[in-house]
N, C-alpha and C. Protein backbone atom coordinates (compact mmCIF):
# COMPACT_ATOMS: atom_id res chain seq x y z
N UNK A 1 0.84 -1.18 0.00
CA UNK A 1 0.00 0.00 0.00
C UNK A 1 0.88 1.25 0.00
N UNK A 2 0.78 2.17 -0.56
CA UNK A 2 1.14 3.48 -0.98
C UNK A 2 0.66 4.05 0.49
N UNK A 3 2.15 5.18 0.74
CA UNK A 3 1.56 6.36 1.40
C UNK A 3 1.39 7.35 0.22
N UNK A 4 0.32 8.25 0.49
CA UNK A 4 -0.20 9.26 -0.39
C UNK A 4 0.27 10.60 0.08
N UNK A 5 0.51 11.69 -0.80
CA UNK A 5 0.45 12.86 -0.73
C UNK A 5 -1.11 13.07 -0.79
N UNK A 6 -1.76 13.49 0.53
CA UNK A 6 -3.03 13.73 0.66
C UNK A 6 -3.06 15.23 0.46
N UNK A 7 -4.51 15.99 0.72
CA UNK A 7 -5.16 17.47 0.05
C UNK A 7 -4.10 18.04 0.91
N UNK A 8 -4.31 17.62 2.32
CA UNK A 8 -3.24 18.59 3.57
C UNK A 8 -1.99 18.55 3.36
N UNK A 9 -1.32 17.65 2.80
CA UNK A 9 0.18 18.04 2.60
C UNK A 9 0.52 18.59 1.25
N UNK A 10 -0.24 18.15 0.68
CA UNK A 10 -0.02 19.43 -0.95
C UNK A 10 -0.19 20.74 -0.70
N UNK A 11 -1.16 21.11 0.43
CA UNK A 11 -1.64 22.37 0.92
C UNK A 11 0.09 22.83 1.79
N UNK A 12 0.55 22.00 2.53
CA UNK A 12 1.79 22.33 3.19
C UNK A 12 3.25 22.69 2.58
N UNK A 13 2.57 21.64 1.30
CA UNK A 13 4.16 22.10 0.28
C UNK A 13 3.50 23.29 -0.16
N UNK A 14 2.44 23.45 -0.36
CA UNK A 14 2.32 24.73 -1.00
C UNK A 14 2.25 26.46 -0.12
N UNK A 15 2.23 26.34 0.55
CA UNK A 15 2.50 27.17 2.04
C UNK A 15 4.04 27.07 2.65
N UNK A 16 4.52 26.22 2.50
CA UNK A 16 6.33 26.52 2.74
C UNK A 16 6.86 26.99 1.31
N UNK A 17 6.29 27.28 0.14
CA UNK A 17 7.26 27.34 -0.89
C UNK A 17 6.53 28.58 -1.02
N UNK A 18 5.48 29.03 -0.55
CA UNK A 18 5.10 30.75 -0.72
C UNK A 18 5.32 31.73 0.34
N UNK A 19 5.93 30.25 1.33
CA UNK A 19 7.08 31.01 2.51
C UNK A 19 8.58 31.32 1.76
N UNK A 20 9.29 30.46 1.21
CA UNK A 20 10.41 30.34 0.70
C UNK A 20 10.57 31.44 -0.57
N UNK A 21 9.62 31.73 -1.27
CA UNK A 21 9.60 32.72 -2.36
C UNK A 21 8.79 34.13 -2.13
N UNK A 22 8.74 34.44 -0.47
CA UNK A 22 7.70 35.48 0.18
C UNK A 22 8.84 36.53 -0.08
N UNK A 23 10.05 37.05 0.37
CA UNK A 23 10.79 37.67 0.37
C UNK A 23 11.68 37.31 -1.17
N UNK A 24 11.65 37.19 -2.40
CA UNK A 24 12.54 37.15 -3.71
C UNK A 24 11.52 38.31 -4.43
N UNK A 25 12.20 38.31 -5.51
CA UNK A 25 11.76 39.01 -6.71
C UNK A 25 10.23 38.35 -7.11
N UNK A 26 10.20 37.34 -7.38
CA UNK A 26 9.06 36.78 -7.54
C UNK A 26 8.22 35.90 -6.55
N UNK A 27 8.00 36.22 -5.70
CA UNK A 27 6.79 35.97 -4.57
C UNK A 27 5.44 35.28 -5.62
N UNK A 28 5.27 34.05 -4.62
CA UNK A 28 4.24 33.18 -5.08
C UNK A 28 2.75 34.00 -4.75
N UNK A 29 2.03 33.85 -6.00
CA UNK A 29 0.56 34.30 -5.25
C UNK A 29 -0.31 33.42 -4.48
N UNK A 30 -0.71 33.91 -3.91
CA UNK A 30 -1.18 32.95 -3.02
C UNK A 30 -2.91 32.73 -3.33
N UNK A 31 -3.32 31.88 -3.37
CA UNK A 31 -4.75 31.27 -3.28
C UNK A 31 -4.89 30.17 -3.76
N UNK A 32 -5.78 29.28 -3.89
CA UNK A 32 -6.08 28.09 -4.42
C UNK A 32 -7.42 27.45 -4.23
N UNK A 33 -7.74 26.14 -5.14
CA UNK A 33 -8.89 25.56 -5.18
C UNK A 33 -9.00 24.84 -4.62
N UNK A 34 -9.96 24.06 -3.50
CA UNK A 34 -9.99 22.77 -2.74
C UNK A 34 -10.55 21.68 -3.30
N UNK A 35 -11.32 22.18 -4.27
CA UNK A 35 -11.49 20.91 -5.64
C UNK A 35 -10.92 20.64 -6.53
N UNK A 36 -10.05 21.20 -6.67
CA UNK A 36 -9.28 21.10 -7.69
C UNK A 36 -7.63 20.07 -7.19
N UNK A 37 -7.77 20.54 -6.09
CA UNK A 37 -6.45 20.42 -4.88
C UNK A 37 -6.99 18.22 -5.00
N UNK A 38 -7.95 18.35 -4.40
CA UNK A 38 -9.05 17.17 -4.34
C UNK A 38 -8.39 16.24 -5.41
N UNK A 39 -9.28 16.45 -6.44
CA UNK A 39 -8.69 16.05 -7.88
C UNK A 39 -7.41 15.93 -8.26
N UNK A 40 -6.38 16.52 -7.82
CA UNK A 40 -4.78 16.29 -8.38
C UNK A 40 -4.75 15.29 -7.19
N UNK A 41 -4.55 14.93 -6.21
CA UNK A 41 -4.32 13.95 -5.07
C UNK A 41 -5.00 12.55 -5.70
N UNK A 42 -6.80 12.50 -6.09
CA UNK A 42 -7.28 11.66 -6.19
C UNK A 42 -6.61 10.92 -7.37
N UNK A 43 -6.20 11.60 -8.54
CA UNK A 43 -6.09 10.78 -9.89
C UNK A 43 -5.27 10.01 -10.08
N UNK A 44 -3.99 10.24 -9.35
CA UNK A 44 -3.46 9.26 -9.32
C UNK A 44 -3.52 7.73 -8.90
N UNK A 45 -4.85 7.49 -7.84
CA UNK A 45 -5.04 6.48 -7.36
C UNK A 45 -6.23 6.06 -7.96
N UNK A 46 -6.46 6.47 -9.22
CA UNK A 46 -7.86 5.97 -9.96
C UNK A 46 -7.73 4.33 -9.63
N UNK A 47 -9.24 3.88 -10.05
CA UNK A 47 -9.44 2.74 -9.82
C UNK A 47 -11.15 2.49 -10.63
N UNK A 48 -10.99 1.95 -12.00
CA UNK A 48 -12.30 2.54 -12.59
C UNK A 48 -12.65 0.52 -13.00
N UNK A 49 -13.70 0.31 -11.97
CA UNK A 49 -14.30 -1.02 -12.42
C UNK A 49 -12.95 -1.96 -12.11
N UNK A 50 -12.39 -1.62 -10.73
CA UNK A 50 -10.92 -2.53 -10.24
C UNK A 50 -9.64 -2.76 -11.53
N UNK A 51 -9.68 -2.07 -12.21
CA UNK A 51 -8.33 -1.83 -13.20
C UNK A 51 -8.08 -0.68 -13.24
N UNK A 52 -7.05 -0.77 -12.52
CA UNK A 52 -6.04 0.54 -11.85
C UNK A 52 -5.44 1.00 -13.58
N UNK A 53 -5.48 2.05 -13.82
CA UNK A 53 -4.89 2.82 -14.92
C UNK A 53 -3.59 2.71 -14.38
N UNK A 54 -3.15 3.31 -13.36
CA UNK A 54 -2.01 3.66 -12.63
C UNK A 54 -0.94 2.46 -12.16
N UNK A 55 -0.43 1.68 -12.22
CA UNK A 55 -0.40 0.56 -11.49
C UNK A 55 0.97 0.67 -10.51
N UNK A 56 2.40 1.40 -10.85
CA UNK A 56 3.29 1.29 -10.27
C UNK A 56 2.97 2.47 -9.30
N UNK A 57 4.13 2.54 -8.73
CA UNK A 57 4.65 3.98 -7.65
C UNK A 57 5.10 4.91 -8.60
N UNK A 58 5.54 4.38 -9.57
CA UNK A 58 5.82 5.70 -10.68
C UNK A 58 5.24 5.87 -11.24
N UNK A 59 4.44 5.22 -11.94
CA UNK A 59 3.42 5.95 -12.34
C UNK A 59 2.61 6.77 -12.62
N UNK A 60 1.83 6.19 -10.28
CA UNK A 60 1.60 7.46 -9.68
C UNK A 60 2.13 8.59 -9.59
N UNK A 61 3.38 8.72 -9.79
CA UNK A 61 4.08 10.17 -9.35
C UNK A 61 4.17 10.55 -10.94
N UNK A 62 3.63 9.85 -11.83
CA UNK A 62 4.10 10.75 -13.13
C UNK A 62 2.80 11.59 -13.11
N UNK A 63 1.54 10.50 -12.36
CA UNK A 63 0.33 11.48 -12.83
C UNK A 63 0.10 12.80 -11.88
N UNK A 64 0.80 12.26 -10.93
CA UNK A 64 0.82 13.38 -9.49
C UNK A 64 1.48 14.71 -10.36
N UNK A 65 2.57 14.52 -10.87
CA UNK A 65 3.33 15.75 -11.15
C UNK A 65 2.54 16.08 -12.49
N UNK A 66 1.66 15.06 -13.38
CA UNK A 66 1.10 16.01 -14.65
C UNK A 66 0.08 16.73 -14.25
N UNK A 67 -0.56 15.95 -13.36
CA UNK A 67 -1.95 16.40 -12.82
C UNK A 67 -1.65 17.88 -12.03
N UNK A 68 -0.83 18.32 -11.49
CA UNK A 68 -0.67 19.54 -10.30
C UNK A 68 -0.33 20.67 -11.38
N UNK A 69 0.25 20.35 -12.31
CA UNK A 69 1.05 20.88 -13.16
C UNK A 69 -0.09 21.55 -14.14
N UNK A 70 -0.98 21.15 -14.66
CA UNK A 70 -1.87 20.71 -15.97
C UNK A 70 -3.09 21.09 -15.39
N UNK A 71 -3.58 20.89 -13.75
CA UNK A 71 -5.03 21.14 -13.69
C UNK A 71 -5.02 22.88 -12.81
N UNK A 72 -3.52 23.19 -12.34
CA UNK A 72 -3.79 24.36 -11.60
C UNK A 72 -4.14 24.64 -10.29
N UNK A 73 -4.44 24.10 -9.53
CA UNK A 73 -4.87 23.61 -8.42
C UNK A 73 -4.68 25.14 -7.58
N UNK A 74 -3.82 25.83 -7.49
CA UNK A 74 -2.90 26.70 -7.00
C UNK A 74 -2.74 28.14 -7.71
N UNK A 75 -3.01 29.63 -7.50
CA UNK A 75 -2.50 30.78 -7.93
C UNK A 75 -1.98 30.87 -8.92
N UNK A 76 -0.67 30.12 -8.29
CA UNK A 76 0.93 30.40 -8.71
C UNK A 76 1.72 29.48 -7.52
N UNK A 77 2.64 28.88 -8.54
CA UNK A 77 3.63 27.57 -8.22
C UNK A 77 3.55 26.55 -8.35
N UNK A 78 2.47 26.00 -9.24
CA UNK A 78 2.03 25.04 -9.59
C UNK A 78 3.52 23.48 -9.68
N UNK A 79 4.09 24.68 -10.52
CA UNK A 79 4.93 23.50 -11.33
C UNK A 79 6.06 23.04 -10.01
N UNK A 80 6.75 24.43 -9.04
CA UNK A 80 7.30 24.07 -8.10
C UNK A 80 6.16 23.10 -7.09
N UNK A 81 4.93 23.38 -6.64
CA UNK A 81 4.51 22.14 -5.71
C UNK A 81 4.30 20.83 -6.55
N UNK A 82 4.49 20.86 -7.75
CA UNK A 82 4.19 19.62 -8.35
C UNK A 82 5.69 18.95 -8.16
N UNK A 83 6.73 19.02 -8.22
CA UNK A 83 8.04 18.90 -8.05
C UNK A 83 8.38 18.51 -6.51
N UNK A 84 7.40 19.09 -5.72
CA UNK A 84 7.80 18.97 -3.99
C UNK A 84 6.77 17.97 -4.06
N UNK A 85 5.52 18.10 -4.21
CA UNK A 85 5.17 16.62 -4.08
C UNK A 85 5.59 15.41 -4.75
N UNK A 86 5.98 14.98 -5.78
CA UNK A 86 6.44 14.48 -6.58
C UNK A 86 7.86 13.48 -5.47
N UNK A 87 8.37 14.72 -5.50
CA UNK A 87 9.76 13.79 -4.77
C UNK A 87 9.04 13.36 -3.27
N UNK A 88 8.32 14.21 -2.51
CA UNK A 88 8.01 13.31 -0.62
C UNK A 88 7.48 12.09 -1.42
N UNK A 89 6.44 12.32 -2.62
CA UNK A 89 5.77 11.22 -2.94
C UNK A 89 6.82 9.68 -2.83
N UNK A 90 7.29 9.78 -4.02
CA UNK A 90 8.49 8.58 -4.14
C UNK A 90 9.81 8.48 -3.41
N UNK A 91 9.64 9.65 -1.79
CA UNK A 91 10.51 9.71 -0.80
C UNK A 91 9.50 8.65 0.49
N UNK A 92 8.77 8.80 0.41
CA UNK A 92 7.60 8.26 1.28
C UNK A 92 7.69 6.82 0.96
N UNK A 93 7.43 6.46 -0.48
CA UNK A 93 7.36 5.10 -0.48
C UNK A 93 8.58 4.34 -1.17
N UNK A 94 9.42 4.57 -0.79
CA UNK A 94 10.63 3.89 -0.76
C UNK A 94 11.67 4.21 -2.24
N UNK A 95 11.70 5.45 -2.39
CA UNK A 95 12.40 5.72 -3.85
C UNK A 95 13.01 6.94 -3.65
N UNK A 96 14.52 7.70 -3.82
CA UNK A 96 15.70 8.75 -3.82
C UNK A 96 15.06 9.22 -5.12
N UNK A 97 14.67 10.04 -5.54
CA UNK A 97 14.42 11.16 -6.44
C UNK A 97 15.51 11.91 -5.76
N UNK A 98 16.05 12.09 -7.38
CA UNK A 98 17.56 13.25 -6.95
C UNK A 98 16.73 14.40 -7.99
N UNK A 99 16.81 15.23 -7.62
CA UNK A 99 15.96 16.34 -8.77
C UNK A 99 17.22 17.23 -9.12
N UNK A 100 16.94 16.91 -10.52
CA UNK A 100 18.28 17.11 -11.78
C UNK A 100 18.26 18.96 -11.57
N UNK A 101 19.13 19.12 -12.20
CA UNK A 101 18.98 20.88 -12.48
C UNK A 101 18.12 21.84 -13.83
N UNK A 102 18.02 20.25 -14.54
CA UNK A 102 17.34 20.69 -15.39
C UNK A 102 15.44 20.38 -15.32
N UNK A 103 15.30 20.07 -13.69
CA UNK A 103 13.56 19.96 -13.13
C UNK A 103 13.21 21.02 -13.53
N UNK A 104 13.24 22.62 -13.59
CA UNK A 104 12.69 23.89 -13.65
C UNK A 104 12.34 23.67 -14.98
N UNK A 105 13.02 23.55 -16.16
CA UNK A 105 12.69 23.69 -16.93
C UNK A 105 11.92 23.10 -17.67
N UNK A 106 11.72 21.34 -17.02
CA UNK A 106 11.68 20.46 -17.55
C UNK A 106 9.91 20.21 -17.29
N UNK A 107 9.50 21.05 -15.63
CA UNK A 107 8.30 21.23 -15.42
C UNK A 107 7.53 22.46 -16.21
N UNK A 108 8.23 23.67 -16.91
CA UNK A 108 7.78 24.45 -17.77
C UNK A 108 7.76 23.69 -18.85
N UNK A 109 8.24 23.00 -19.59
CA UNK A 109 7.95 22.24 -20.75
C UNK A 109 6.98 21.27 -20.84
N UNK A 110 6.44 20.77 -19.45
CA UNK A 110 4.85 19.80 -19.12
C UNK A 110 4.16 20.35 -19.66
N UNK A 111 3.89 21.77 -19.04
CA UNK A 111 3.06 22.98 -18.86
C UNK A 111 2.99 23.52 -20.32
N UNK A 112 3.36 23.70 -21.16
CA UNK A 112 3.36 23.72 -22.48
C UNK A 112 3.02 22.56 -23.41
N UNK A 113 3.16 21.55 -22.53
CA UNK A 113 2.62 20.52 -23.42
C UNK A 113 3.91 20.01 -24.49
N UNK A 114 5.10 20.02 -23.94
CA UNK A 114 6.24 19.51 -24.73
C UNK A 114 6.07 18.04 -24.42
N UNK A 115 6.08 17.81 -23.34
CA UNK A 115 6.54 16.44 -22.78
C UNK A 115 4.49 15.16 -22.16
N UNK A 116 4.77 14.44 -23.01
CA UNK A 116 3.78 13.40 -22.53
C UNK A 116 3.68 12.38 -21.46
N UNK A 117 2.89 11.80 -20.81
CA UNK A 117 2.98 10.83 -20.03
C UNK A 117 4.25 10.05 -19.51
N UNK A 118 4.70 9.52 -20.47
CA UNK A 118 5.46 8.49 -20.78
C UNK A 118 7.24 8.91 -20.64
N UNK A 119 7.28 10.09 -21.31
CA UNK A 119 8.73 11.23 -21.44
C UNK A 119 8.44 11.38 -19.40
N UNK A 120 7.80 11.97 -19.47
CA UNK A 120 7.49 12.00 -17.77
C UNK A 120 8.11 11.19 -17.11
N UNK A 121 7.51 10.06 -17.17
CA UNK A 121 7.97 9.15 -16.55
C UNK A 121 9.15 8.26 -16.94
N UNK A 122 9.87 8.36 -17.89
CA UNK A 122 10.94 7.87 -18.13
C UNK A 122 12.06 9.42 -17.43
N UNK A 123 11.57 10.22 -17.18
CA UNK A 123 12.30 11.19 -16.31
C UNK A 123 12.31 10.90 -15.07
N UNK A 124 11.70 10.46 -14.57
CA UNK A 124 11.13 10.30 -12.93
C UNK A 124 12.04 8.67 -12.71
N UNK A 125 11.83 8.04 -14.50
CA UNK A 125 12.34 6.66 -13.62
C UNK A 125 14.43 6.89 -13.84
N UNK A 126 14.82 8.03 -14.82
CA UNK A 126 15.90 7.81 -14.83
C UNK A 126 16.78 9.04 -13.60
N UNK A 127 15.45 9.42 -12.71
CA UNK A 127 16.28 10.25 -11.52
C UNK A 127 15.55 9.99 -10.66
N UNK A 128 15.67 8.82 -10.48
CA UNK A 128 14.81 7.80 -9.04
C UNK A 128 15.33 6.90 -8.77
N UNK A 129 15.79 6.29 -7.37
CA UNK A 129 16.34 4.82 -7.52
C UNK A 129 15.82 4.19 -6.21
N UNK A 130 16.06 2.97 -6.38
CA UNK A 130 15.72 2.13 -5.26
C UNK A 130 16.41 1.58 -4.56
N UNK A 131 16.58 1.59 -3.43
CA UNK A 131 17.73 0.90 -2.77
C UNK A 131 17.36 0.04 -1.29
N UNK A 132 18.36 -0.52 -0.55
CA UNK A 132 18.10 -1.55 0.41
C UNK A 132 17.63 -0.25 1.85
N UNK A 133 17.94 0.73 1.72
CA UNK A 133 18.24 2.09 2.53
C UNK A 133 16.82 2.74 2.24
N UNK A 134 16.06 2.93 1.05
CA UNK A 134 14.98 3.93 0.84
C UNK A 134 13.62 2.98 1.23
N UNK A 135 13.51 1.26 0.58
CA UNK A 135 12.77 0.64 1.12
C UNK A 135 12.68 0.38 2.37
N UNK A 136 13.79 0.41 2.90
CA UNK A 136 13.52 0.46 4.41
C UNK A 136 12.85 1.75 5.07
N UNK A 137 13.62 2.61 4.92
CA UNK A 137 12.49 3.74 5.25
C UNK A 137 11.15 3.39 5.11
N UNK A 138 10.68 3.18 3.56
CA UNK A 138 9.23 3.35 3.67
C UNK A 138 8.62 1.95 4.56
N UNK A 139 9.31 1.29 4.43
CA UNK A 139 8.52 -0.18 5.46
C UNK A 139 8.23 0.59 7.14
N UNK A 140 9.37 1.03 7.44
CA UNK A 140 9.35 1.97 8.77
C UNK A 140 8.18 3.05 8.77
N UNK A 141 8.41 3.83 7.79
CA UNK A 141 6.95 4.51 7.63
C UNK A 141 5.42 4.42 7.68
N UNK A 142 5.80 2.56 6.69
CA UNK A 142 4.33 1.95 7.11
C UNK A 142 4.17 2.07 8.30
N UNK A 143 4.86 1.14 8.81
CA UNK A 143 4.69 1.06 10.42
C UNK A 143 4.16 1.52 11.33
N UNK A 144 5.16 2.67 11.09
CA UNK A 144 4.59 4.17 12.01
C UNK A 144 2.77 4.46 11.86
N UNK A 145 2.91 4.43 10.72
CA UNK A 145 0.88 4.74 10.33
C UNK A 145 0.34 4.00 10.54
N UNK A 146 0.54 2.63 10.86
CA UNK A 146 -0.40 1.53 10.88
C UNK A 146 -0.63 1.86 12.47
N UNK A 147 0.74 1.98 13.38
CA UNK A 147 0.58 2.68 14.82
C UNK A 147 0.13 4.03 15.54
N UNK A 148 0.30 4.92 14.61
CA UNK A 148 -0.47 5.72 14.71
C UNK A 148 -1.77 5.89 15.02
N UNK A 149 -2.13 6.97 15.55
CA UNK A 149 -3.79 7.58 15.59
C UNK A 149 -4.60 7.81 14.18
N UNK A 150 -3.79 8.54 13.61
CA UNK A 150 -4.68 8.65 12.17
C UNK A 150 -4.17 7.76 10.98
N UNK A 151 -4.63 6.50 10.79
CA UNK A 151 -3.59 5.51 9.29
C UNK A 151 -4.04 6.47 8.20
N UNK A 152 -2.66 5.91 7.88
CA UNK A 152 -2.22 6.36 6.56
C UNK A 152 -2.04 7.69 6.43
N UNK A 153 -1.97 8.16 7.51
CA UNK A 153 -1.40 10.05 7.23
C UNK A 153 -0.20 10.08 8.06
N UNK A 154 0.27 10.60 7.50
CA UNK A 154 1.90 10.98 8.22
C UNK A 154 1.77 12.24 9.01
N UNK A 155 0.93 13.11 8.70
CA UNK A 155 0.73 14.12 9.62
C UNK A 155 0.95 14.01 11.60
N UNK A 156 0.55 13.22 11.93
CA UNK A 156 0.78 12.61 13.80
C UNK A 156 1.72 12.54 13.69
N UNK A 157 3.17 11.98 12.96
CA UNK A 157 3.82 11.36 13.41
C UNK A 157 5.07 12.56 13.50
N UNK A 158 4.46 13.59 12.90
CA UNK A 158 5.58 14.80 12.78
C UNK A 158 6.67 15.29 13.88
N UNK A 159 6.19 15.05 15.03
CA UNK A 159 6.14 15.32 15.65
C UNK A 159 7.81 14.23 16.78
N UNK A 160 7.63 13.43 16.26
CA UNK A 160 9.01 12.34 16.49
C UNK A 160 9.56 12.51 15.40
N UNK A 161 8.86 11.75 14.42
CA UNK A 161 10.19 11.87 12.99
C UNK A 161 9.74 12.67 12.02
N UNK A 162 10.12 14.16 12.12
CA UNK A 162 9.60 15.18 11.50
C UNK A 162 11.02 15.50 10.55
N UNK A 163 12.56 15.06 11.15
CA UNK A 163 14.00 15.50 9.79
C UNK A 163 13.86 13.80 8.85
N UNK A 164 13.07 12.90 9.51
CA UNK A 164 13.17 11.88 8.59
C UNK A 164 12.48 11.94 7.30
N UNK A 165 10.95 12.23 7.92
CA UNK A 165 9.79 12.36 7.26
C UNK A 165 9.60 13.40 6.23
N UNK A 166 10.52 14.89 6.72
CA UNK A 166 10.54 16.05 5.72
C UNK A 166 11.92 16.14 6.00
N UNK A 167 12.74 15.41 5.22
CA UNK A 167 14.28 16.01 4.94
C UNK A 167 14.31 17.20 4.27
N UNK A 168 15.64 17.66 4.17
CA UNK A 168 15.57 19.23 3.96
C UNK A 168 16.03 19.48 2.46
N UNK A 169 16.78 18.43 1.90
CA UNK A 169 17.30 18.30 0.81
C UNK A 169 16.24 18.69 -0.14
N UNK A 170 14.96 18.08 -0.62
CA UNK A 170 14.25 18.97 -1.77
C UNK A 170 14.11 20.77 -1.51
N UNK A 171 14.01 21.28 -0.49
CA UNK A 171 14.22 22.55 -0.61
C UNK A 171 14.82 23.71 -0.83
N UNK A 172 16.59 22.76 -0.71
CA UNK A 172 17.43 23.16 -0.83
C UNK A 172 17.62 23.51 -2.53
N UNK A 173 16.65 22.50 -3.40
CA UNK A 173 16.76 22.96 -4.59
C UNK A 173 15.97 24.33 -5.01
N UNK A 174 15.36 24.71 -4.40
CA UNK A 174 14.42 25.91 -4.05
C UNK A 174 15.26 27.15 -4.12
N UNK A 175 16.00 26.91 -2.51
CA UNK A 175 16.95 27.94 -1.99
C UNK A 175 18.16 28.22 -3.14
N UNK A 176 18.65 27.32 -3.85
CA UNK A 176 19.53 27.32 -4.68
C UNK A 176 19.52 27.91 -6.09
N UNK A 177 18.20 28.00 -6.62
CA UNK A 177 17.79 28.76 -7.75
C UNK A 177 17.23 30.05 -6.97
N UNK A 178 16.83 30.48 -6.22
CA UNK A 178 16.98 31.70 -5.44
C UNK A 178 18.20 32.37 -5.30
N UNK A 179 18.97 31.72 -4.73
CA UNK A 179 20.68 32.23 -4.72
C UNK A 179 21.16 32.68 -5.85
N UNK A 180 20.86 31.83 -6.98
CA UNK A 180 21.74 31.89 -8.51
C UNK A 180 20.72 33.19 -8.89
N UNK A 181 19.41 33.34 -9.03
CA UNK A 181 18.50 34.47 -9.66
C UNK A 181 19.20 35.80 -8.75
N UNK A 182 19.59 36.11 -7.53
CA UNK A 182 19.95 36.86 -6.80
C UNK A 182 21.59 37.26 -7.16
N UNK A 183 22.34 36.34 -7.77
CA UNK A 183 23.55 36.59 -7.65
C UNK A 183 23.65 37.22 -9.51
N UNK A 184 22.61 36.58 -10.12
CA UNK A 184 22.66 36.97 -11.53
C UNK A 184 21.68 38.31 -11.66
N UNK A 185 21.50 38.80 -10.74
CA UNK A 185 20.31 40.06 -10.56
C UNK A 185 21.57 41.45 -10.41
N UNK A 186 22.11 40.67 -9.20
CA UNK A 186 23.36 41.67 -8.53
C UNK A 186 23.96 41.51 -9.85
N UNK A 187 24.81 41.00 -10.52
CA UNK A 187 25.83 40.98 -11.44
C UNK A 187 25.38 42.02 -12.48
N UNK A 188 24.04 41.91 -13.06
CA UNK A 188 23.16 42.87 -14.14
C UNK A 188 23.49 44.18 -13.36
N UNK A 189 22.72 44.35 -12.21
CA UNK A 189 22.75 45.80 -11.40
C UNK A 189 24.01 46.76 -11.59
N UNK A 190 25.67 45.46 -11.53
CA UNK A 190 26.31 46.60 -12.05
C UNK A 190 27.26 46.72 -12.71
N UNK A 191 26.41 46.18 -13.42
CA UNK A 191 26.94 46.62 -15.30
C UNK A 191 26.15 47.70 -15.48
């Protein structure tokens, strides 16, 4: 069984990354749809007459990231929360998404309609891996939810394993194209 990026933690990536871009040049706008929010979470776990469209973990995360990307869910940042969910997604259930340098661009080119299903996911599967280290995590993770108060939400458990559960590393790709837009801003300024 899949842990899911549910409505509340898409809502959370999307509230730390309009924290993270509150103070830059380009500040996220803020608002969004709760049906729409609904709908990008649900589609990936379709299930129409018990034949799953979806069937792997990647899959799911290809439709997670077309769907966030493609339906809007969000103001502004679409393509960055589609990218933050995307990786907890296949961080959650046992898969290292290393997010390349060329993710920014590569989520503006969804969004245009360059890239299909399939290109998607042969992206996701050639900067994803599996190892004896990431499955373990997610088996531990089960765990935790099955013991938990609320199954299947990771939300309770924040609270003990909150640097396991939200490592800091996807944000850092955030902070890092912030740095470079700031240092290539200053450099223009004085010329």
């Amino acid at each position: 069984m899949e842990i899911i990026v549910d409505e509340d933690w898409l809502t959370v990536f999307y509230e730390t990354l309009v924290n993270i871009y509150r103070d830059t040049d380009v500040p996220i706008t803020v608002g969004y749809n709760k049906s729409i929010i609904h709908v990008c979470v649900e589609r990936p776990l379709t299930d129409i007459y018990n034949i799953i469209p979806f069937p792997h973990l990647l899959h799911k995360a290809t439709v997670l990231m077309e769907t966030i990307i493609n339906f809007h869910p969000f103001a502004d940042g679409n393509k960055r929360v589609a990218l933050l969910a995307t990786y907890f997604f296949l961080y959650w259930n046992g898969y290292d998404f290393v997010i390349p340098e060329n993710a920014a661009d590569f989520t503006i080119e969804i969004a245009e309609g360059k890239h299909k299903r399939n290109t998607i996911l042969s992206w996701l599967i050639n900067n994803s891996k599996r190892n004896f280290w990431s499955v373990l995590r997610n088996k531990v993770f089960f765990i935790c939810i099955l013991l938990s108060e609320k199954p299947f939400q990771l939300m309770g458990l924040l609270d003990v394993f909150s640097p396991i559960i939200l490592p800091i590393y996807p944000l850092t790709f955030f902070w890092d194209r912030i740095k470079r837009k700031k240092k290539i801003n200053h450099t223009k300024s004085k010329e």
